[in-house]
N, C-alpha and C. Protein backbone atom coordinates (compact mmCIF):
# COMPACT_ATOMS: atom_id res chain seq x y z
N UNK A 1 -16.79 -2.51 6.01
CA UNK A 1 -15.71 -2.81 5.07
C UNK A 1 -14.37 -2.57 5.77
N UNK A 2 -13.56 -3.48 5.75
CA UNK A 2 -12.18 -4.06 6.32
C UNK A 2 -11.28 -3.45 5.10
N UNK A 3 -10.02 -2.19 5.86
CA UNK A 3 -9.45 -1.71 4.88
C UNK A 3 -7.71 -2.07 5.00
N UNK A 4 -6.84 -2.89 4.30
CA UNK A 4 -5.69 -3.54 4.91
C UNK A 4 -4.58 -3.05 4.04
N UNK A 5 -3.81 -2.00 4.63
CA UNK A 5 -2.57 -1.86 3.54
C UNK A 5 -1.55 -2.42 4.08
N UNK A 6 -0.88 -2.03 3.27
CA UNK A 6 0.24 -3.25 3.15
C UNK A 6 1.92 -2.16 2.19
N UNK A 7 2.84 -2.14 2.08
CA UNK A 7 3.98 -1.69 1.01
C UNK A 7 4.59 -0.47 2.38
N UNK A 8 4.26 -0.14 3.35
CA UNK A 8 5.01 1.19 3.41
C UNK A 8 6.36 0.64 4.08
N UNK A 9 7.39 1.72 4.25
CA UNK A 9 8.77 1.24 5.20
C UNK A 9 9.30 2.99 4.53
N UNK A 10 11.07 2.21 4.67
CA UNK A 10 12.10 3.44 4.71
C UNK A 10 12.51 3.03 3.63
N UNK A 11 13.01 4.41 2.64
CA UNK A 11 12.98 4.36 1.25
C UNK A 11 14.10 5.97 1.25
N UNK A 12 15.32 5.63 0.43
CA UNK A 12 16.07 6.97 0.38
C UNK A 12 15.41 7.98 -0.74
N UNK A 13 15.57 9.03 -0.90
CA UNK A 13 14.98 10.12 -1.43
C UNK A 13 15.19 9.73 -3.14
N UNK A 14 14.68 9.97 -4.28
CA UNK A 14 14.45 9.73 -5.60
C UNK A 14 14.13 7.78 -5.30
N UNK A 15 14.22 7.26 -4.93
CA UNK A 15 13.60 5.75 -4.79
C UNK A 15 12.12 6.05 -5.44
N UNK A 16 11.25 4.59 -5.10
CA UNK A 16 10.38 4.22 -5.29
C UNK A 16 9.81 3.21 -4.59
N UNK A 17 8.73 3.47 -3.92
CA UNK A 17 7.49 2.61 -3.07
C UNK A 17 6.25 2.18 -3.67
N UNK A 18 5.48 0.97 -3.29
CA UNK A 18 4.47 0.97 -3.98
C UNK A 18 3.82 0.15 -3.04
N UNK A 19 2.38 1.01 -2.64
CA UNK A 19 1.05 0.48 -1.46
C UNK A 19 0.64 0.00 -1.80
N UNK A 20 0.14 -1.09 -1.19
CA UNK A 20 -1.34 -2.00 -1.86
C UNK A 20 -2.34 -1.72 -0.33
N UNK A 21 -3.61 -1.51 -0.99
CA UNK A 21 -4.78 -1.71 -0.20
C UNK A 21 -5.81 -3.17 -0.38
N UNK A 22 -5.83 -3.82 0.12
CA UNK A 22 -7.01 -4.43 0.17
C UNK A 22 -8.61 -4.57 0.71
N UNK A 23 -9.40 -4.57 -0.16
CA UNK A 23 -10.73 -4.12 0.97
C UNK A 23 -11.53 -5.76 0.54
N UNK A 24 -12.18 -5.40 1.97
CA UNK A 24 -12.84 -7.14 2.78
C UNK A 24 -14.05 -6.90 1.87
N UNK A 25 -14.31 -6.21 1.01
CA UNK A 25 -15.52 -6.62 -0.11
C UNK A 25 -15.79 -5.37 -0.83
N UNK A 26 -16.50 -5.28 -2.05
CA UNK A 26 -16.71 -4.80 -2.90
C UNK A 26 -17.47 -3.29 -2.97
N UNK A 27 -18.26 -3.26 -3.93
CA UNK A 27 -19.00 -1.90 -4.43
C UNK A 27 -18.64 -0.33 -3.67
N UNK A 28 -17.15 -0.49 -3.44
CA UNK A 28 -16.95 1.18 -3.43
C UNK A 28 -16.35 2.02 -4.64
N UNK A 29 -17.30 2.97 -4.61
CA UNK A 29 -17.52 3.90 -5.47
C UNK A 29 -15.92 4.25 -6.23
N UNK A 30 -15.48 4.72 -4.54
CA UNK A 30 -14.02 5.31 -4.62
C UNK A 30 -13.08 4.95 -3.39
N UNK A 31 -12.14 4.63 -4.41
CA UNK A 31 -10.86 4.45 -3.05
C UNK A 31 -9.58 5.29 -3.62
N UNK A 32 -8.78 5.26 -2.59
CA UNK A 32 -7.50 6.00 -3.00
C UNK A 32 -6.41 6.05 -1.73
N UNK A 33 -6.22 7.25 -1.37
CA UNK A 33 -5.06 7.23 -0.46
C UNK A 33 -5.00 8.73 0.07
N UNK A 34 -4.93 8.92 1.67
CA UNK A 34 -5.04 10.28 2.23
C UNK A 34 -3.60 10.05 2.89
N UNK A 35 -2.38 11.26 3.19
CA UNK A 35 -1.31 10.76 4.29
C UNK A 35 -1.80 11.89 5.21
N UNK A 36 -1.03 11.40 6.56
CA UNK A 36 -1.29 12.40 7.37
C UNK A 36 0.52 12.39 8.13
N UNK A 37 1.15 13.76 8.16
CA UNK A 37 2.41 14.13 8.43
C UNK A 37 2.38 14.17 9.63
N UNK A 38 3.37 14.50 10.71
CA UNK A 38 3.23 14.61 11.85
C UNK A 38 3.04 16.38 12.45
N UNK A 39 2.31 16.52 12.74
CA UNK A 39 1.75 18.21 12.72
C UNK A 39 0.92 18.69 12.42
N UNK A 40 0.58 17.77 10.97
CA UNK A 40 -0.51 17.78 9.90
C UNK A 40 -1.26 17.65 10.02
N UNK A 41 -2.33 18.18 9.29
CA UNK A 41 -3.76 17.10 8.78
C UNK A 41 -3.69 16.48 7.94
N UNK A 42 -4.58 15.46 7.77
CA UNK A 42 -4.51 14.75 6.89
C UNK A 42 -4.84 14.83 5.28
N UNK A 43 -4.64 14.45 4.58
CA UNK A 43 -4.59 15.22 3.35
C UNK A 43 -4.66 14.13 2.31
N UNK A 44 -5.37 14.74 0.58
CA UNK A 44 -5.63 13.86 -0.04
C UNK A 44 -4.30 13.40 -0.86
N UNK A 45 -4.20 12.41 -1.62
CA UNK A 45 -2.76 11.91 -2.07
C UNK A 45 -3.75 11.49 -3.55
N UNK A 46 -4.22 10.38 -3.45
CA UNK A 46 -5.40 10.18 -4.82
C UNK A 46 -5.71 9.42 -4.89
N UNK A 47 -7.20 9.49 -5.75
CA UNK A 47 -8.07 8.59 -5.46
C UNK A 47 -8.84 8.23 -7.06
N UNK A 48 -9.33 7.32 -7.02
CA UNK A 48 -9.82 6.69 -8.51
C UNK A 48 -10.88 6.05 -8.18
N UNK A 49 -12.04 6.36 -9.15
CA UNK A 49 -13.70 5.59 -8.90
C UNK A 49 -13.60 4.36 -9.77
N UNK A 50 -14.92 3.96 -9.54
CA UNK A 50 -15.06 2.20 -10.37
C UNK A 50 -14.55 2.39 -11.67
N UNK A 51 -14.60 3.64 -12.47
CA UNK A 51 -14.55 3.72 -14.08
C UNK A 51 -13.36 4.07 -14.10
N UNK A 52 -12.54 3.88 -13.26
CA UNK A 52 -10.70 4.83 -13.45
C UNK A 52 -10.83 6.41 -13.58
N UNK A 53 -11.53 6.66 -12.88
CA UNK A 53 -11.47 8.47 -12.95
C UNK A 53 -10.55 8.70 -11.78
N UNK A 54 -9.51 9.56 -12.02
CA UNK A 54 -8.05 9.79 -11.30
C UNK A 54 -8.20 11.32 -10.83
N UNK A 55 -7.66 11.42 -9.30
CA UNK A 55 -7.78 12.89 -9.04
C UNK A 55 -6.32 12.84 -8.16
N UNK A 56 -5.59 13.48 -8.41
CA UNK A 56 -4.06 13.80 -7.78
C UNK A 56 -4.11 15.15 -6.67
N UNK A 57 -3.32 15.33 -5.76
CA UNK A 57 -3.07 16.31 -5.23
C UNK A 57 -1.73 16.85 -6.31
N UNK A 58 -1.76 17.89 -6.20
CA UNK A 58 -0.51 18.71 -7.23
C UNK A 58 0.96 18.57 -6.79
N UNK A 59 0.92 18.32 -5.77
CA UNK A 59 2.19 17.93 -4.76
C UNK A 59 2.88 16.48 -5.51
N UNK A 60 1.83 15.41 -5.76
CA UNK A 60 2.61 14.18 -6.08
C UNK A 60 2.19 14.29 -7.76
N UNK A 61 1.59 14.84 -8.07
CA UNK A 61 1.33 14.75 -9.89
C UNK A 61 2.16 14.37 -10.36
N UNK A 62 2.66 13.96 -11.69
CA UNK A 62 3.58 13.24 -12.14
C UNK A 62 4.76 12.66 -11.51
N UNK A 63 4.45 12.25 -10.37
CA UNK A 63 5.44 11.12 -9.97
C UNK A 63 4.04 10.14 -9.27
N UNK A 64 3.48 9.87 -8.52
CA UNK A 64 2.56 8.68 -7.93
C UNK A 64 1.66 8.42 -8.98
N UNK A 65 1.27 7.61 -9.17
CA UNK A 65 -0.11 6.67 -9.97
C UNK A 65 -0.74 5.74 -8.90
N UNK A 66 -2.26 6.13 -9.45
CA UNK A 66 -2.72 5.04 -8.29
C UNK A 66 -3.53 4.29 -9.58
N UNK A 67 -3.96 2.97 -9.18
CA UNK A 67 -4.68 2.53 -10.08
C UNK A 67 -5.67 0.90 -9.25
N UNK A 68 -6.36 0.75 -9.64
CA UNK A 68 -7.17 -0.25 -8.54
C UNK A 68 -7.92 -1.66 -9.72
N UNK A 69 -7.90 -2.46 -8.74
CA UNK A 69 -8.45 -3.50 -9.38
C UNK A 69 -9.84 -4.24 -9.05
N UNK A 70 -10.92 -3.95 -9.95
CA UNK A 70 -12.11 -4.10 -9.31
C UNK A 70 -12.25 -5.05 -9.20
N UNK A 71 -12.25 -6.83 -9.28
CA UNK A 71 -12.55 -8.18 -9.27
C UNK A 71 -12.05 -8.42 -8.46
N UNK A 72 -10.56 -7.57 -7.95
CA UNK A 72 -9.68 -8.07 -6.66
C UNK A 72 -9.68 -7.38 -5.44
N UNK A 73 -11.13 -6.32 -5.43
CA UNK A 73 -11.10 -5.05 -4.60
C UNK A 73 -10.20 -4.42 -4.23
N UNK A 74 -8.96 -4.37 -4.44
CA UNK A 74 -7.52 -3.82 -4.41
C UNK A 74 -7.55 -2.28 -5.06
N UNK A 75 -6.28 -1.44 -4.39
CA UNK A 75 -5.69 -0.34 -5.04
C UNK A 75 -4.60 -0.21 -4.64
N UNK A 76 -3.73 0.39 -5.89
CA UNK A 76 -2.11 0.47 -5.33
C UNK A 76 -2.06 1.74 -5.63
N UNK A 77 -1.10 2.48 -5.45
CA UNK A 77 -0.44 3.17 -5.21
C UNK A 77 1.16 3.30 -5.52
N UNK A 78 1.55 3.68 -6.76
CA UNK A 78 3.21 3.19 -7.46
C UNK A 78 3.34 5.11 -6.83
N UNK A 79 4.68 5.20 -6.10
CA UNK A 79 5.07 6.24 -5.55
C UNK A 79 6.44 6.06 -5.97
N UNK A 80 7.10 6.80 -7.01
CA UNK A 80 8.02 7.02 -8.20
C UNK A 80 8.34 8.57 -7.70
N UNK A 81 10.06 8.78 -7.46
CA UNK A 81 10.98 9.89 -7.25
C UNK A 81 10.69 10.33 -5.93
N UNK A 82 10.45 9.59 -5.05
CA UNK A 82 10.08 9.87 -3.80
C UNK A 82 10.99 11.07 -2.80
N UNK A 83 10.71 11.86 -2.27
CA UNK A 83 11.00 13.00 -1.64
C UNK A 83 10.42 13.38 -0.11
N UNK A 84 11.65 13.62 0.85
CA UNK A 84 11.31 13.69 1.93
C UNK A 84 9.99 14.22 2.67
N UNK A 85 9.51 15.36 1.49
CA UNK A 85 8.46 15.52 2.20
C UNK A 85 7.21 14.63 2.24
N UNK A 86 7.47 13.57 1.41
CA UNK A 86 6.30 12.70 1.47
C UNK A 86 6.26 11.34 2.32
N UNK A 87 7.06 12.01 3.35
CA UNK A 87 7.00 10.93 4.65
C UNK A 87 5.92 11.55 5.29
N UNK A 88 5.10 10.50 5.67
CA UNK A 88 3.84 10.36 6.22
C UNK A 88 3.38 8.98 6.65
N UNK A 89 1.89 9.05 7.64
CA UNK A 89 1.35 7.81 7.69
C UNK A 89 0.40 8.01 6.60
N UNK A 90 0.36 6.48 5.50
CA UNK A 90 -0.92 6.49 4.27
C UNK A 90 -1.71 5.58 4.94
N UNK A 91 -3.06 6.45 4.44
CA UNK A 91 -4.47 5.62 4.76
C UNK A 91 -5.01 5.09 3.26
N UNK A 92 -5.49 4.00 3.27
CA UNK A 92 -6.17 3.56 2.44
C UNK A 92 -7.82 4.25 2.94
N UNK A 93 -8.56 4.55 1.73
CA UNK A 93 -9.63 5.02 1.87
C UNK A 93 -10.64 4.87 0.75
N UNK A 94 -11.85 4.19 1.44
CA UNK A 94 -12.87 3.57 0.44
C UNK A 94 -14.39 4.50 0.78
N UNK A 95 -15.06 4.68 -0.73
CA UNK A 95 -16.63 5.16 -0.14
C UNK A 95 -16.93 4.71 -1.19
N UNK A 96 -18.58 4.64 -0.56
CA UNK A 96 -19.50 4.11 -1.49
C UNK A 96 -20.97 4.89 -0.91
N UNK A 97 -21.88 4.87 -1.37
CA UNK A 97 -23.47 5.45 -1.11
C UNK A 97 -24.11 4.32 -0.75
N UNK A 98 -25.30 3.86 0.01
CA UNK A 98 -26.05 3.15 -0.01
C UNK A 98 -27.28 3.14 -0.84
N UNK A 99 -28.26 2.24 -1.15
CA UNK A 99 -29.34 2.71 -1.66
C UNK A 99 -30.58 3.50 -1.24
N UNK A 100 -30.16 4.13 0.17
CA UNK A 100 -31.29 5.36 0.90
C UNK A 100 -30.36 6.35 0.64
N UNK A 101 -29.06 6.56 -0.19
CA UNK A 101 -28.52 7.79 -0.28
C UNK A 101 -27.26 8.05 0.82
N UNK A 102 -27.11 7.28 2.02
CA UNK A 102 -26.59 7.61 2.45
C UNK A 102 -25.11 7.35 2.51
N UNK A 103 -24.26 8.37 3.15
CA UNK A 103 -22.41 7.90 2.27
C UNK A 103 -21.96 7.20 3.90
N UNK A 104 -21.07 6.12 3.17
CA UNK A 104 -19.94 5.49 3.98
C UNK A 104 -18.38 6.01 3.69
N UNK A 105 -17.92 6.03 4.33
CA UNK A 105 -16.83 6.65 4.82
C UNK A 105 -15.83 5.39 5.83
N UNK A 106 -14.84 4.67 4.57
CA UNK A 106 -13.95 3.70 5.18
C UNK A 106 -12.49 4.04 4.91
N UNK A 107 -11.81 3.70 6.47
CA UNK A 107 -10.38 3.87 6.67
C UNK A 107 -9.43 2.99 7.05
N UNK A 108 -8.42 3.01 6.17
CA UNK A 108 -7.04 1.73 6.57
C UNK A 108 -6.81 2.11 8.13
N UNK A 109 -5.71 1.20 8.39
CA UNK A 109 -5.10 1.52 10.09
C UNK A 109 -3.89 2.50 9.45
N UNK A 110 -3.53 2.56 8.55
CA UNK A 110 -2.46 3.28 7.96
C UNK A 110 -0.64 2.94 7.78
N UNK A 111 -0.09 3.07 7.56
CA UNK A 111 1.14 1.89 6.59
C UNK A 111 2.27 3.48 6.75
N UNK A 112 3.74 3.41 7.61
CA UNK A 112 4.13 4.51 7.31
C UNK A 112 5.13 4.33 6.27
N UNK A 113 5.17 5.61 5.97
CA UNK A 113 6.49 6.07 4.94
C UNK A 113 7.19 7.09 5.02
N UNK A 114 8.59 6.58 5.25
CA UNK A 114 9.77 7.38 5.20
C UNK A 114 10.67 7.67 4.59
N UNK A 115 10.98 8.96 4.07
CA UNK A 115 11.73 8.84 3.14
C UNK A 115 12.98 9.76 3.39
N UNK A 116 13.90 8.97 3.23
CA UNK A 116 15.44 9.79 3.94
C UNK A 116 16.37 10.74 3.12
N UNK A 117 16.98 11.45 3.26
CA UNK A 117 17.52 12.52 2.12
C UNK A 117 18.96 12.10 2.08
């Protein structure tokens, strides 16, 4: 599975960005969005399964929404009051299980974002 984002650039501080992922085909479980800072590890941002179940890091909670579109294998990412510390590179990130149980584990090339004060 082919993971293609797309939305990041330079954005001044309280702005607003918004990612799109596209994936080259279907049946993952879960997708969402990890950034990784420069220093950092990489880290979760959020992610939503086939049924819209939503999990946030506490850092972006009420400002990012992610939300995905299953017919269009897509997920975005609306990043609302944006703040310097959430300059990073974003990965789009997809999993799914196979039917022997076993997990896949798929990653964007990653899309940066900067955000200036």
């Amino acid at each position: 599975v082919l993971l293609v984002e797309s939305g990041g650039g330079l954005v001044q501080a309280g702005k607003s960005l918004r990612l799109s992922c596209q994936a080259s085909e279907g049946n993952l479980s879960k997708m969402g969005w990890y950034r990784q800072a420069p220093g950092k590890q990489r880290e979760l941002v959020a992610t939503i399964t086939t049924v819209g179940n939503t999990n946030y890091a506490d850092s972006v909670k009420g400002r990012f929404t992610i939300s995905r579109d299953n017919t269009e294998d897509t997920v975005d990412l609306q990043m609302n009051s944006l703040k310097p510390e959430d300059t990073a590179v974003y990965y789009c990130y997809g999993y799914r299980r196979s039917s022997n149980y076993k997990d896949y584990n798929y990653w964007g090339q990653g899309t940066q974002v900067t955000v200036s004060s």
